[in-house]
C-alpha atoms as a PDB file:
ATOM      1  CA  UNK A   1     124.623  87.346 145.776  1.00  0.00           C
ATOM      2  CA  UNK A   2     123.168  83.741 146.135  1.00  0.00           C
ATOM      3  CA  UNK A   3     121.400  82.436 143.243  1.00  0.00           C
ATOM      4  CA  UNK A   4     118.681  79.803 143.503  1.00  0.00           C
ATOM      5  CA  UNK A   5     118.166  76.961 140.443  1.00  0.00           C
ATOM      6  CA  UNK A   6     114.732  76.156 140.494  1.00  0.00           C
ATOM      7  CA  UNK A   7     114.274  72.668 139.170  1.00  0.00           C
ATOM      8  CA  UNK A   8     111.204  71.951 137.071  1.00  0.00           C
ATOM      9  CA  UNK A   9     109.693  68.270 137.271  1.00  0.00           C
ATOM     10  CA  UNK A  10     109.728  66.432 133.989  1.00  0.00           C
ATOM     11  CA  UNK A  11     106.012  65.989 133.958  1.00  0.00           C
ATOM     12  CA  UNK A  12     105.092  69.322 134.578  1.00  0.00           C
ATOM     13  CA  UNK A  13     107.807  70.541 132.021  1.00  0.00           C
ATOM     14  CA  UNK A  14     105.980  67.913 129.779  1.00  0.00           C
ATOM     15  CA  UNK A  15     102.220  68.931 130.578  1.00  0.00           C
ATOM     16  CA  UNK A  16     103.415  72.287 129.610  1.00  0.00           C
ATOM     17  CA  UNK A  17     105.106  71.330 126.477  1.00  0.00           C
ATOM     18  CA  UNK A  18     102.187  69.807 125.412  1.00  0.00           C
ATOM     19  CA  UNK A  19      99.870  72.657 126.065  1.00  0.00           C
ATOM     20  CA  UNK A  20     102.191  74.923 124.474  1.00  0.00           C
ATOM     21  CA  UNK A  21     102.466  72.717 121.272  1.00  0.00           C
ATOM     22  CA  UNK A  22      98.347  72.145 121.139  1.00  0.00           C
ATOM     23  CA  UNK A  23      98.088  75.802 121.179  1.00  0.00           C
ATOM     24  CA  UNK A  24     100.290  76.121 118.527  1.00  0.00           C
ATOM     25  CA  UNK A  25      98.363  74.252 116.353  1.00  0.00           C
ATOM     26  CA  UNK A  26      95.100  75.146 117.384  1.00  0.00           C
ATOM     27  CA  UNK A  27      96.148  79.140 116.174  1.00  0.00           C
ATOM     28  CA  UNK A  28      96.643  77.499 112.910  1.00  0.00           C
ATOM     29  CA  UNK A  29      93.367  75.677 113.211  1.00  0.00           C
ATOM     30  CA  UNK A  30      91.342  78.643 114.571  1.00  0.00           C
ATOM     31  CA  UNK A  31      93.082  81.102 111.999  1.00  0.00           C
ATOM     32  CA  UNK A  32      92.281  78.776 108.873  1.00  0.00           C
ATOM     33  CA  UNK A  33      88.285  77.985 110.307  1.00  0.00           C
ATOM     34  CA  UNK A  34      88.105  81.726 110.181  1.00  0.00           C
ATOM     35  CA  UNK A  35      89.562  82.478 106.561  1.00  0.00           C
ATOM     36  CA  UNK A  36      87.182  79.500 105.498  1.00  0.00           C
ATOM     37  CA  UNK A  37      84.356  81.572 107.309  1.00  0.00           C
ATOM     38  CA  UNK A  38      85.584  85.185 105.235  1.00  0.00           C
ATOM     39  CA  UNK A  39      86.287  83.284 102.022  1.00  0.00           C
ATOM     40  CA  UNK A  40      82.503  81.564 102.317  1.00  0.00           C
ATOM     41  CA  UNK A  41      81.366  84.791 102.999  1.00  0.00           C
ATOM     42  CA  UNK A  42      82.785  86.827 100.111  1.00  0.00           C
ATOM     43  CA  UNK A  43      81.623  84.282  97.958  1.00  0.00           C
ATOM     44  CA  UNK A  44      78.142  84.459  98.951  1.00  0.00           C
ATOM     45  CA  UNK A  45      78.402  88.297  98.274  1.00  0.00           C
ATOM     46  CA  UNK A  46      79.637  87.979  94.875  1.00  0.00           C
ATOM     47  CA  UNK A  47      77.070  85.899  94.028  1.00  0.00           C
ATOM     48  CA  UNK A  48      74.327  87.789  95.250  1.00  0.00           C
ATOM     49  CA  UNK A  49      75.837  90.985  93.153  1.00  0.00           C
ATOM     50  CA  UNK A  50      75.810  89.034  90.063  1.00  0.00           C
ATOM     51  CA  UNK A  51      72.635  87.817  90.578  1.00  0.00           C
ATOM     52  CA  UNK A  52      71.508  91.113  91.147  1.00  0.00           C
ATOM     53  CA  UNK A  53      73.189  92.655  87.801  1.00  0.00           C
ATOM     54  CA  UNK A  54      71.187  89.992  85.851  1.00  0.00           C
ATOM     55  CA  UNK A  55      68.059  91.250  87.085  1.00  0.00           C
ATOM     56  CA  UNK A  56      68.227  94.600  86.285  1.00  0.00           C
ATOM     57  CA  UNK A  57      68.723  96.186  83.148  1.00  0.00           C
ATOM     58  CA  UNK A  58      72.017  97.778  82.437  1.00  0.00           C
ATOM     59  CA  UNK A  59      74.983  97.406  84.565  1.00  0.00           C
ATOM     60  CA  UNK A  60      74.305  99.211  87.865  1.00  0.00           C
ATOM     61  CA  UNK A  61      78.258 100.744  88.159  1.00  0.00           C
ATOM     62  CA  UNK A  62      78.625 100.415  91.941  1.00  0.00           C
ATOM     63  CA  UNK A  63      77.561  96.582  92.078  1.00  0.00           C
ATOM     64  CA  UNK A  64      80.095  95.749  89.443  1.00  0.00           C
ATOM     65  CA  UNK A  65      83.096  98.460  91.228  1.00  0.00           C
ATOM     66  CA  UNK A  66      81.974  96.166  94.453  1.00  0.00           C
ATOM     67  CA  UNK A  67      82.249  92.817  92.487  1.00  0.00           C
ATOM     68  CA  UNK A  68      86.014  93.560  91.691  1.00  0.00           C
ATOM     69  CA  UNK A  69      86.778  94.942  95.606  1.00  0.00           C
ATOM     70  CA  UNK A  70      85.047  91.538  96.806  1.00  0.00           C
ATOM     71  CA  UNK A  71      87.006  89.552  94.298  1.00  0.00           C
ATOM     72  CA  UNK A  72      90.575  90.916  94.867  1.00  0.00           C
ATOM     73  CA  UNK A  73      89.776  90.241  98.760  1.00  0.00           C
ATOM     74  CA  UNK A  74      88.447  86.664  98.134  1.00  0.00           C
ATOM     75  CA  UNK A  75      91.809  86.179  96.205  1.00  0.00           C
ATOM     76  CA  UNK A  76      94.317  87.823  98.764  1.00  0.00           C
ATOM     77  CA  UNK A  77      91.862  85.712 101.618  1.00  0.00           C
ATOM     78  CA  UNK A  78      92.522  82.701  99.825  1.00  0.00           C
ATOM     79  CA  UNK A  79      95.998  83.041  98.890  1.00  0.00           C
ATOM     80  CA  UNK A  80      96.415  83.802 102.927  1.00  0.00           C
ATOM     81  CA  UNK A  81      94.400  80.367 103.980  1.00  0.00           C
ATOM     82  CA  UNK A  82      96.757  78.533 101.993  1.00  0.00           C
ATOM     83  CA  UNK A  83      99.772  79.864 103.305  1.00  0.00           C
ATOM     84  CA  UNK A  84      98.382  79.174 106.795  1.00  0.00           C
ATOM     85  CA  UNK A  85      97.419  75.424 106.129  1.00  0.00           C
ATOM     86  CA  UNK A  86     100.978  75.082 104.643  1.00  0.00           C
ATOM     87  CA  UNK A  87     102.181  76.523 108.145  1.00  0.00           C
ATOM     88  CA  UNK A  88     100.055  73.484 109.628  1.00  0.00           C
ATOM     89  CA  UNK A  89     101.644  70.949 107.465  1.00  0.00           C
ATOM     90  CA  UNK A  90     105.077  72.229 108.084  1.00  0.00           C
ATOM     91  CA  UNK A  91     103.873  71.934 112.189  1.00  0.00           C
ATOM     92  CA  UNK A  92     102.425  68.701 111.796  1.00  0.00           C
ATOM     93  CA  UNK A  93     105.508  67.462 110.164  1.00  0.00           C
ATOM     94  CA  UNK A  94     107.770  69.050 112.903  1.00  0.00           C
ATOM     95  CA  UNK A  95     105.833  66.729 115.759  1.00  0.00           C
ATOM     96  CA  UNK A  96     106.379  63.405 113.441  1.00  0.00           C
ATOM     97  CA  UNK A  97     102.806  63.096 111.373  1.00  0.00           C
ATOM     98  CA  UNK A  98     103.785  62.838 108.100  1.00  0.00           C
ATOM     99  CA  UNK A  99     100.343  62.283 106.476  1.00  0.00           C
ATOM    100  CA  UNK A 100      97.950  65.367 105.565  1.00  0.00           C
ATOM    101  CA  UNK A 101      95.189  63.905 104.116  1.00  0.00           C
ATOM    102  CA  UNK A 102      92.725  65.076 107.100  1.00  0.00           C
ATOM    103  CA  UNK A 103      93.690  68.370 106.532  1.00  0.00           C
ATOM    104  CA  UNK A 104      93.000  68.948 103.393  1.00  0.00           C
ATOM    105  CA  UNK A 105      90.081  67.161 103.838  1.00  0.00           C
ATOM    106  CA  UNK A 106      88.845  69.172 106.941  1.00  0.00           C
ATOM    107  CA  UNK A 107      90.617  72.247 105.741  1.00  0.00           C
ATOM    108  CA  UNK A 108      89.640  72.336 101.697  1.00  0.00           C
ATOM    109  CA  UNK A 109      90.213  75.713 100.552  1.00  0.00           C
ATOM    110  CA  UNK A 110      89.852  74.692  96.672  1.00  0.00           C
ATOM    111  CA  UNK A 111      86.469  73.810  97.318  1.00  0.00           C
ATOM    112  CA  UNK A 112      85.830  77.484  97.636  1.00  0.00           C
ATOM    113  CA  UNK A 113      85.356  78.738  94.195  1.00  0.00           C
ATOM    114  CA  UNK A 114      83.502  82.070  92.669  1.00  0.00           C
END
């Protein structure tokens, strides 16, 4: 049995480094954009409940049982986008870039309150 070594050439072993690396990173970006999008969303849906329990009288039961659903899954959403942007830092600090300010800028969870 003959075997053949194939020999890869540095810059195409390099090229695909790199693409394999920016799609690394770019899962973390994509996944965090869309938690942003769910956590944004939840929020607006919390708020339109409570604003809809002020206008009526009494406490409609099912708006306030949705409230609490809504709210637990903001939390676990949010608790899940910052474990994700930690997994970016810890990524970002793997390739050499030491500084994170842009990404909590760009990626500000906190902002996000109810």
């Amino acid at each position: 049995m003959i075997k053949t070594i194939v020999m890869i050439e540095k810059e195409s072993l390099d090229e695909e480094l790199l693409r394999e690396i920016a799609s690394v990173g770019g899962e973390y970006g994509s996944r965090l954009e869309k938690l942003i999008g769910d956590l944004k969303r939840l929020r607006r849906a919390i708020l339109y409940l409570r604003r809809r329990i002020e206008r009526h009288r009494g406490t409609p039961v099912f708006s306030m049982r949705l409230i609490i659903r809504l709210r637990k899954a903001f939390l676990e959403k949010r608790k899940e986008a910052v474990e994700v942007r930690r997994y970016l830092i810890i990524y970002r600090e793997s390739l050499g870039l030491l500084k994170h300010k842009e990404v909590f800028e760009v990626y500000n969870i906190e902002s996000i309150e109810l």
